[in-house]
N, C-alpha and C. Protein backbone atom coordinates (compact mmCIF):
# COMPACT_ATOMS: atom_id res chain seq x y z
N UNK A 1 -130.74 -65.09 68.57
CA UNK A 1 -131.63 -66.19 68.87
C UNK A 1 -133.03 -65.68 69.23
N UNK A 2 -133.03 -64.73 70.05
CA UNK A 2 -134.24 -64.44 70.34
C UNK A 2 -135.09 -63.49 69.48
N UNK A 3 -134.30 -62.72 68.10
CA UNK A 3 -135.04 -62.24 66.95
C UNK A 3 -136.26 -63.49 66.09
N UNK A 4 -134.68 -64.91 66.07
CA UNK A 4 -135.59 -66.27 65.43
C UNK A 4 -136.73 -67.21 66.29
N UNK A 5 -136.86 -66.60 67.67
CA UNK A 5 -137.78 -67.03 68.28
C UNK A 5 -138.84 -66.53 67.92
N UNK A 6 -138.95 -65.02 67.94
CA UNK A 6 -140.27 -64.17 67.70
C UNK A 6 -140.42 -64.01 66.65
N UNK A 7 -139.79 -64.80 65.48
CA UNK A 7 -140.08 -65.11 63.91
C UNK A 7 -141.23 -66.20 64.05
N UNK A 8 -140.66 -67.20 64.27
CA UNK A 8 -141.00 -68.33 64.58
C UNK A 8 -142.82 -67.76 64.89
N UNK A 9 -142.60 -67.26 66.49
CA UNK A 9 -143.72 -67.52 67.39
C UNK A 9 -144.70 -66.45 66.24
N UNK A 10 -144.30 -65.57 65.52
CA UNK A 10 -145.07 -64.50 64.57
C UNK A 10 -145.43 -65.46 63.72
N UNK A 11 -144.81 -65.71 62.93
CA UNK A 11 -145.30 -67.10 61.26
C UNK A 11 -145.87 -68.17 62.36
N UNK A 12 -146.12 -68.47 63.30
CA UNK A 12 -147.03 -69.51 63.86
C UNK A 12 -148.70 -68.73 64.05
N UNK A 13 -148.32 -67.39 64.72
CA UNK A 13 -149.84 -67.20 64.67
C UNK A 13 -150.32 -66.28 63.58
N UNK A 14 -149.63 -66.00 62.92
CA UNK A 14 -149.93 -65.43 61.38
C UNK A 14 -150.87 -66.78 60.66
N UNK A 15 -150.12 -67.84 60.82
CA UNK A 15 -150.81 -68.78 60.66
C UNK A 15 -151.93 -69.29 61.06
N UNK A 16 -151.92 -69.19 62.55
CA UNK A 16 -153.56 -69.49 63.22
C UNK A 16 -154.54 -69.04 63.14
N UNK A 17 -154.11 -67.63 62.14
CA UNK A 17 -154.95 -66.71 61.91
C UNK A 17 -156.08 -67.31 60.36
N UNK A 18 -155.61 -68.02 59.80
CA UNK A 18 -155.71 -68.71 58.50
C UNK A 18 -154.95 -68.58 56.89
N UNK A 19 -153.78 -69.13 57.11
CA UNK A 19 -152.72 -68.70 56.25
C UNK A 19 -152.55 -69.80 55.92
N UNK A 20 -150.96 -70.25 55.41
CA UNK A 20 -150.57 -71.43 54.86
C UNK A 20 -150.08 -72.10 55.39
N UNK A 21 -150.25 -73.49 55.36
CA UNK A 21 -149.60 -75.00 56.10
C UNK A 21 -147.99 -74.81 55.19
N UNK A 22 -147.16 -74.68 56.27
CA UNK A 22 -145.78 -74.91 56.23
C UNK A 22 -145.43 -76.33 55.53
N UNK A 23 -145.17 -76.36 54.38
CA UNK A 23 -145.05 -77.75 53.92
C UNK A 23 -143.48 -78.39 53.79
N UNK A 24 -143.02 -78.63 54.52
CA UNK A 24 -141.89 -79.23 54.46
C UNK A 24 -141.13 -80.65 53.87
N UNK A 25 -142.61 -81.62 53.96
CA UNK A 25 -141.91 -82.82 53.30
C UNK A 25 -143.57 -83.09 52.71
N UNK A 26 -143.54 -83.33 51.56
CA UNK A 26 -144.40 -83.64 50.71
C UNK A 26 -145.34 -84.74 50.89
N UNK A 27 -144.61 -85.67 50.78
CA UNK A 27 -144.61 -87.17 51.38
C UNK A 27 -145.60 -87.63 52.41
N UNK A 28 -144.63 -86.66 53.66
CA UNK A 28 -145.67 -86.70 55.24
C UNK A 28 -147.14 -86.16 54.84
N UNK A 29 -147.40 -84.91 54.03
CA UNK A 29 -148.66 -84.63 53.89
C UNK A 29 -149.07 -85.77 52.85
N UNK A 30 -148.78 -86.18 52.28
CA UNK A 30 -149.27 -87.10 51.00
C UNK A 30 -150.04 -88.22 52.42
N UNK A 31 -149.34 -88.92 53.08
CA UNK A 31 -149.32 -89.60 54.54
C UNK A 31 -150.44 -89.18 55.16
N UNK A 32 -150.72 -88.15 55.51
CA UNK A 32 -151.71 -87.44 56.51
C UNK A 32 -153.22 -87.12 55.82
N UNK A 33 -152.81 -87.31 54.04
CA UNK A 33 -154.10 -87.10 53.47
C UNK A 33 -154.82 -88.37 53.59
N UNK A 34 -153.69 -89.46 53.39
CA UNK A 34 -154.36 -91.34 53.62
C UNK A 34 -154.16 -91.69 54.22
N UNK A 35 -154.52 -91.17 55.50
CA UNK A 35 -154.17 -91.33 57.02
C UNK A 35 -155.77 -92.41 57.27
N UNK A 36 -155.14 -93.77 58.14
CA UNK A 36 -155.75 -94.75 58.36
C UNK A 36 -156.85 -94.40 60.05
N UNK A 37 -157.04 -93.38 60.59
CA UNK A 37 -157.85 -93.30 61.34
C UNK A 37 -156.96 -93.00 62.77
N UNK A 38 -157.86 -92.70 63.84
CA UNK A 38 -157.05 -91.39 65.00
C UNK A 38 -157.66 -93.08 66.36
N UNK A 39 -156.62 -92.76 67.50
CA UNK A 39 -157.28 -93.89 68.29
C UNK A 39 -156.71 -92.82 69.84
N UNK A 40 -157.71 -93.36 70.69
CA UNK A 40 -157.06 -92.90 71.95
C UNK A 40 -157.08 -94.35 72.85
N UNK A 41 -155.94 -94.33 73.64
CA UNK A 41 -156.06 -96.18 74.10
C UNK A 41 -157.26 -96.25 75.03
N UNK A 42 -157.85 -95.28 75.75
CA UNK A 42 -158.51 -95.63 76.27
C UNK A 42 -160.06 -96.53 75.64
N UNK A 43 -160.66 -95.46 74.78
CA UNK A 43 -160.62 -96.88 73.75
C UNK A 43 -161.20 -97.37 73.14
N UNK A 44 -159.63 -97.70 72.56
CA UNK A 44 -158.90 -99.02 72.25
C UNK A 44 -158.41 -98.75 70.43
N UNK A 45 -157.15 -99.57 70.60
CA UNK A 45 -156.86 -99.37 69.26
C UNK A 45 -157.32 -100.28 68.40
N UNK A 46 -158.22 -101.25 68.44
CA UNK A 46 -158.78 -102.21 67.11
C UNK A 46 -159.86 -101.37 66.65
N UNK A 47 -160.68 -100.32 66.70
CA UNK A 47 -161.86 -99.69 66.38
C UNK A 47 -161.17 -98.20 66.08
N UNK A 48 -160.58 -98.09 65.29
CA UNK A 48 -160.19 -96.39 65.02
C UNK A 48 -161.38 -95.45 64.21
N UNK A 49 -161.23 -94.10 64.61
CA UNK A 49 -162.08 -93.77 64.67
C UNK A 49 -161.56 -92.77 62.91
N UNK A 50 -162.34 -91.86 62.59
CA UNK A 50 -161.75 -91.47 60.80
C UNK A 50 -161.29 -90.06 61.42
N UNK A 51 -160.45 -89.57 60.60
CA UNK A 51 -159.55 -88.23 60.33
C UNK A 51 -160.22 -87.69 58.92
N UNK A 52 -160.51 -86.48 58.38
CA UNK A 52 -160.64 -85.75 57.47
C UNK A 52 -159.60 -84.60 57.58
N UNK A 53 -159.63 -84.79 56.38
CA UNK A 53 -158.06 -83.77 56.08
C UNK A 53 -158.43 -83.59 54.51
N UNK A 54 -158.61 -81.88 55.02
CA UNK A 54 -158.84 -80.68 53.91
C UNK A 54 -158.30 -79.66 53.87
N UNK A 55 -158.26 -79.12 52.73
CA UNK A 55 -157.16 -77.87 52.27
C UNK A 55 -157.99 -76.92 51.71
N UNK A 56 -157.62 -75.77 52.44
CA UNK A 56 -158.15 -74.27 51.43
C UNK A 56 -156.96 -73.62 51.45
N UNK A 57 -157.05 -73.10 50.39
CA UNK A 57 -155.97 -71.43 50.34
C UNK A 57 -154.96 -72.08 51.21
N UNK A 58 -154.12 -73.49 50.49
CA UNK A 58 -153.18 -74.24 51.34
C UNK A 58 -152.98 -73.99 52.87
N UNK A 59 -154.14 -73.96 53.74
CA UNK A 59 -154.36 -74.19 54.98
C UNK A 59 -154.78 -75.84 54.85
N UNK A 60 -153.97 -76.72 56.00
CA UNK A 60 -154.60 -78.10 55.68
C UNK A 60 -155.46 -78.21 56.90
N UNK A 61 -156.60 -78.61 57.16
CA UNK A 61 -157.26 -78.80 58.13
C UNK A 61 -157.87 -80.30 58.35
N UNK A 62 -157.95 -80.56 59.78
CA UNK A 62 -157.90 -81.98 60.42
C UNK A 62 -159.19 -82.00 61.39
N UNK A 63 -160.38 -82.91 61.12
CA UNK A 63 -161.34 -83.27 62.15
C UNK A 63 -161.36 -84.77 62.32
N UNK A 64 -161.43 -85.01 62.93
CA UNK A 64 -161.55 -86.23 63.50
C UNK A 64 -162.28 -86.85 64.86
N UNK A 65 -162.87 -87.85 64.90
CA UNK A 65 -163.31 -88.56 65.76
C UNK A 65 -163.40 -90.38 66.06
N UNK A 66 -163.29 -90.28 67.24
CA UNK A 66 -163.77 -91.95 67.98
C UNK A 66 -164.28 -92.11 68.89
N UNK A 67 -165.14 -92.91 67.94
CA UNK A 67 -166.31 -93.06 69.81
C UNK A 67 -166.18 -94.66 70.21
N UNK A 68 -165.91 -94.65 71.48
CA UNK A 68 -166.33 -96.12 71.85
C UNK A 68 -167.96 -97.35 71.34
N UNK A 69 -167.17 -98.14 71.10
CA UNK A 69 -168.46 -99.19 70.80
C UNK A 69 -169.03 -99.75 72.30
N UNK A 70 -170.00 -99.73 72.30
CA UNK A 70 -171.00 -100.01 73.74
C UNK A 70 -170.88 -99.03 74.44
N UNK A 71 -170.22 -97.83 74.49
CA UNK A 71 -170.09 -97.10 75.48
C UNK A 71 -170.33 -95.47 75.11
N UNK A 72 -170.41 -94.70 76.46
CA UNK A 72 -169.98 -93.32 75.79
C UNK A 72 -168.81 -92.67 75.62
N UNK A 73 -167.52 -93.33 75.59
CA UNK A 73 -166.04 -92.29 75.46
C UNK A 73 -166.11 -92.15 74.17
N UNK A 74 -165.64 -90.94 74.01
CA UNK A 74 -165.43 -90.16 72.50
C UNK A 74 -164.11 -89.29 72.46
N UNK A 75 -163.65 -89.11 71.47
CA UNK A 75 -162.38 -88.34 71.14
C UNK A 75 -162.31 -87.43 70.26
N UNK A 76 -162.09 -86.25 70.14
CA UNK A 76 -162.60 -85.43 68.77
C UNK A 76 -161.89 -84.40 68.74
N UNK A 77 -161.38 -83.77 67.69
CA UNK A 77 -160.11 -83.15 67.31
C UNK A 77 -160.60 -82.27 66.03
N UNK A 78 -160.10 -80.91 66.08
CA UNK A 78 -160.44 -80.38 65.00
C UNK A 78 -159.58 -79.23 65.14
N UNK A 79 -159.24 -78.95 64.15
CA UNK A 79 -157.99 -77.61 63.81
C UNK A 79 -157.00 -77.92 62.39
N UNK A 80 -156.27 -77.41 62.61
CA UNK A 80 -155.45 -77.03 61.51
C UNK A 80 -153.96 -76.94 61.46
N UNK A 81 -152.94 -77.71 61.01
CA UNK A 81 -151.79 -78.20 60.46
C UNK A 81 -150.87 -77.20 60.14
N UNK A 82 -150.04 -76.61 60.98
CA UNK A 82 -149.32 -75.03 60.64
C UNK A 82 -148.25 -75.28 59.90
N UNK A 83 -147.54 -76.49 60.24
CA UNK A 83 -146.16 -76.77 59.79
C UNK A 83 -146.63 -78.64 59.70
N UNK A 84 -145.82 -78.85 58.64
CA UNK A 84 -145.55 -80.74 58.53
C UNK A 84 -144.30 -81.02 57.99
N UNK A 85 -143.14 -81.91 58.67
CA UNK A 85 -142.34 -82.31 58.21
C UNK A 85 -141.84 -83.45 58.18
N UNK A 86 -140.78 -84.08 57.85
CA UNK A 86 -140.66 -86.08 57.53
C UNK A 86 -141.35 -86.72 58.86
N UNK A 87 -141.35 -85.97 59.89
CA UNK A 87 -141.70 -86.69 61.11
C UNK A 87 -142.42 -86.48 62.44
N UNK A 88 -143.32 -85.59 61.81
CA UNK A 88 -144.08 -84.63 62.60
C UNK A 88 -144.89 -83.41 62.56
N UNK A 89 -145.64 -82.84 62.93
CA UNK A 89 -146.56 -81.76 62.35
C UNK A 89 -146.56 -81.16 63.90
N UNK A 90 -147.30 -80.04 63.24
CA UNK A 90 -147.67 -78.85 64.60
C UNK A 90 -149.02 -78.51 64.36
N UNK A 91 -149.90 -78.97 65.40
CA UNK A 91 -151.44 -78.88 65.17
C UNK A 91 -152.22 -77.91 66.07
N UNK A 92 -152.70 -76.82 65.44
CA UNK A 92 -153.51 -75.66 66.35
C UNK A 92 -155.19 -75.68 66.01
N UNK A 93 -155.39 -76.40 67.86
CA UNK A 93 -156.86 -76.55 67.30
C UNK A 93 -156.68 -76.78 68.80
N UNK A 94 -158.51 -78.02 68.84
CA UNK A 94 -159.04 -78.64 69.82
C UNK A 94 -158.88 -79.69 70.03
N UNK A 95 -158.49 -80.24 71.55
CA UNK A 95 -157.99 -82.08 71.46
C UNK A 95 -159.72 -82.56 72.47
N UNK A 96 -160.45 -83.09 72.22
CA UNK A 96 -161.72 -83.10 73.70
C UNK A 96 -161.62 -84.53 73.71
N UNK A 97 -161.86 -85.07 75.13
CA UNK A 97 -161.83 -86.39 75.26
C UNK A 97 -162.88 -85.97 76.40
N UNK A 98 -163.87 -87.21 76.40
CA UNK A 98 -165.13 -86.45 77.25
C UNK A 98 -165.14 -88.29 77.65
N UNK A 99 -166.01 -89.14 78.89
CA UNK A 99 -166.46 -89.58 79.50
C UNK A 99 -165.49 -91.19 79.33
N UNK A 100 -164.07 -91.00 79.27
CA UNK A 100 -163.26 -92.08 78.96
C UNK A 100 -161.78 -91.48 80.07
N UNK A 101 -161.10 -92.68 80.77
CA UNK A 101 -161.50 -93.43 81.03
C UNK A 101 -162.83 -93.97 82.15
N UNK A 102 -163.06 -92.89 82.23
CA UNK A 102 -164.44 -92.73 83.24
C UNK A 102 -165.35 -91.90 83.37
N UNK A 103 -166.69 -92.35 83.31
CA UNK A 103 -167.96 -91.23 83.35
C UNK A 103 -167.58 -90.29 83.97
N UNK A 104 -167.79 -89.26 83.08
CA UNK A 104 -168.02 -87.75 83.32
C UNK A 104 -166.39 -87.25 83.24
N UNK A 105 -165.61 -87.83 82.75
CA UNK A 105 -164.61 -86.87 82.69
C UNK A 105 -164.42 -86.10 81.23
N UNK A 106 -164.12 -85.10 81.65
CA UNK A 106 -164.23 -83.65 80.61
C UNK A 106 -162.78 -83.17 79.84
N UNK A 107 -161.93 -83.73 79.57
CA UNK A 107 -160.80 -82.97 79.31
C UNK A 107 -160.71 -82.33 77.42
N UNK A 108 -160.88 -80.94 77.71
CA UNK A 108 -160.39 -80.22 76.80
C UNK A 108 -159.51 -79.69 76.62
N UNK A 109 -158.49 -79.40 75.33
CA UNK A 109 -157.55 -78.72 75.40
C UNK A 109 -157.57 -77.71 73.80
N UNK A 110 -157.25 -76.36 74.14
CA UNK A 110 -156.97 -75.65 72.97
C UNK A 110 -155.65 -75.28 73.13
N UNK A 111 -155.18 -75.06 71.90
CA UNK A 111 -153.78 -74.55 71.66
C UNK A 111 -153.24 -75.34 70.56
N UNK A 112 -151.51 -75.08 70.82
CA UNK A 112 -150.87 -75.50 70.04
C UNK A 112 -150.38 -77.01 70.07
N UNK A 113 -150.41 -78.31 69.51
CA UNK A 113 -149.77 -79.13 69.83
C UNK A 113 -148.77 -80.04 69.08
N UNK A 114 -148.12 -80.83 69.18
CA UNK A 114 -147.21 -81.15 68.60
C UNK A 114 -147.77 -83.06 68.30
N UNK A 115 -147.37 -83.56 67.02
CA UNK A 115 -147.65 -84.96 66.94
C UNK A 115 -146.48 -85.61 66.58
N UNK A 116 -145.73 -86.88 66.30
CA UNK A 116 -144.42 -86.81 66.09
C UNK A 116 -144.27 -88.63 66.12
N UNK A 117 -143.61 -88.65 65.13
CA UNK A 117 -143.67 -90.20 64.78
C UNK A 117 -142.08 -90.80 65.59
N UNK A 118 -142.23 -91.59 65.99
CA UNK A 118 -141.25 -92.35 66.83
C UNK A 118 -140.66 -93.53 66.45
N UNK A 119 -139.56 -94.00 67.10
CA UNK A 119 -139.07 -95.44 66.91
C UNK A 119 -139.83 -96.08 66.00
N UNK A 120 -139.90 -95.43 64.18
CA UNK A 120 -140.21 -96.36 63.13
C UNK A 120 -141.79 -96.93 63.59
N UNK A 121 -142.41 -96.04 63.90
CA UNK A 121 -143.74 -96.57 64.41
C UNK A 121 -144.82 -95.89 62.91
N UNK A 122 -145.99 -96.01 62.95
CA UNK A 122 -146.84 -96.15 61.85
C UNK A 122 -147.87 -95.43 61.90
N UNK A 123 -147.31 -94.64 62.84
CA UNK A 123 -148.54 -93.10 63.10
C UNK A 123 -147.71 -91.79 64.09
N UNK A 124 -148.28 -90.87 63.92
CA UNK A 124 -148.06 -89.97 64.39
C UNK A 124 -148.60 -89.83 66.33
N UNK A 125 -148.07 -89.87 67.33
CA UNK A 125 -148.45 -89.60 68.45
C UNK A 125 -148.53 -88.40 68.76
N UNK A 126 -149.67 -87.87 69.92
CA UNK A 126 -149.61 -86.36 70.14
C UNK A 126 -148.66 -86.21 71.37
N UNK A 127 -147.38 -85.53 71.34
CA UNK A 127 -146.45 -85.21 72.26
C UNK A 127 -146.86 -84.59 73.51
N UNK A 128 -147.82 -83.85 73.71
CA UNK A 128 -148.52 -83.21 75.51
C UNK A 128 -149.47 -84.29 75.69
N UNK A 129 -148.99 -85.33 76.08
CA UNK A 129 -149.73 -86.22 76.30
C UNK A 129 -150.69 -86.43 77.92
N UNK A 130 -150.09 -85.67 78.83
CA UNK A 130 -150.61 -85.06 80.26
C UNK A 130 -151.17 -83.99 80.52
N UNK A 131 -152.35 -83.73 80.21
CA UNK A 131 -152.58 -82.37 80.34
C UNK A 131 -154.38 -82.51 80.85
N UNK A 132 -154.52 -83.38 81.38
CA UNK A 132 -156.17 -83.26 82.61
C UNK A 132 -156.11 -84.65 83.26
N UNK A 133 -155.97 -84.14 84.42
CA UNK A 133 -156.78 -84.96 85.59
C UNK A 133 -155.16 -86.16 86.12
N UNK A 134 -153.63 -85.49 85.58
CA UNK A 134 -152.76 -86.83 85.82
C UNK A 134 -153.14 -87.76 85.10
N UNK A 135 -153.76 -88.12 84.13
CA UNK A 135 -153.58 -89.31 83.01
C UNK A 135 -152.92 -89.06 82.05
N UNK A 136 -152.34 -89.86 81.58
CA UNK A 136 -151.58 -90.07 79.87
C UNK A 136 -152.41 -90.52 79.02
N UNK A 137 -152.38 -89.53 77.91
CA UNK A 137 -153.55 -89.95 77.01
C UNK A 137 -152.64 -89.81 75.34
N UNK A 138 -153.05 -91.12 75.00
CA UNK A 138 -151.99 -91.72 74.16
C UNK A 138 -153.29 -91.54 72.35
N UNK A 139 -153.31 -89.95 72.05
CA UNK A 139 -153.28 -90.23 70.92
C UNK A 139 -152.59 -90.18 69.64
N UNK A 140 -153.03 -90.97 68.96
CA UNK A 140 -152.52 -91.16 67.49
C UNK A 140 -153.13 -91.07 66.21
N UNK A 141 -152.19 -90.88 65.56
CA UNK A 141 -152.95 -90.53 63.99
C UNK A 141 -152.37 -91.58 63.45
N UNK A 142 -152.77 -92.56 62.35
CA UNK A 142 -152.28 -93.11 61.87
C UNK A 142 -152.02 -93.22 60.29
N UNK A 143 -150.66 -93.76 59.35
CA UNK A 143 -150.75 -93.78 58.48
C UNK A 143 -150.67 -95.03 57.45
């Protein structure tokens, strides 16, 4: 078990390095290329904000943003797609959510994260959903 761990954790950052998106279900990427826009609730989900999703040297890569209307909260995401399968992807990049739900808050995150479609729902959610300041921050990709 612990040889297929440090497989694993090796072909993950072999990957981060700029290699190939693990393609597992065709479909889901077909999904993620006509992906309907990224939302964080704070907000709000009637105004989604756009996803770009591009491929080199079958690396798939993901930027995205949403900014609040009347306001300054923004959401913005950029990195790259290591693995995708019927129901979920593994995304190594940047998650930033800056001045939502309240002026001046800063939360960045780098690393690895996980997105993962649920109870027949119609987008992908990001699974570390706690990670600055004790809030739950509910984003989604949608398809």
């Amino acid at each position: 078990m612990k040889i297929l761990v440090s497989l694993v954790a090796l072909a993950l950052a072999t990957q981060a390095a700029g290699e190939r998106t693990i393609v597992e279900d065709p479909a889901a990427l077909a999904r993620l290329h006509g992906n309907s826009g990224i939302t964080l609730q704070w907000i709000g989900w009637e105004h989604r904000g756009q996803v770009r999703v591009s491929e080199r040297d079958g690396l798939v890569h993901l930027s995205g943003v949403q900014t609040a209307r009347g306001g300054p909260g923004r959401l913005s995401l950029e990195g790259d797609v290591l693995e995708i399968g019927a129901s979920s992807f593994t995304f190594h990049g940047r998650i930033a959510i800056s001045d939502t739900p309240d002026a001046g808050r800063d939360c960045v995150r780098d690393g690895t994260y996980e997105f993962r479609v649920t109870q027949r729902r119609r987008y992908w959610r990001l699974q570390q959903m706690e990670q600055c300041d004790g809030l739950t921050d509910y984003v989604d990709i949608y398809f």
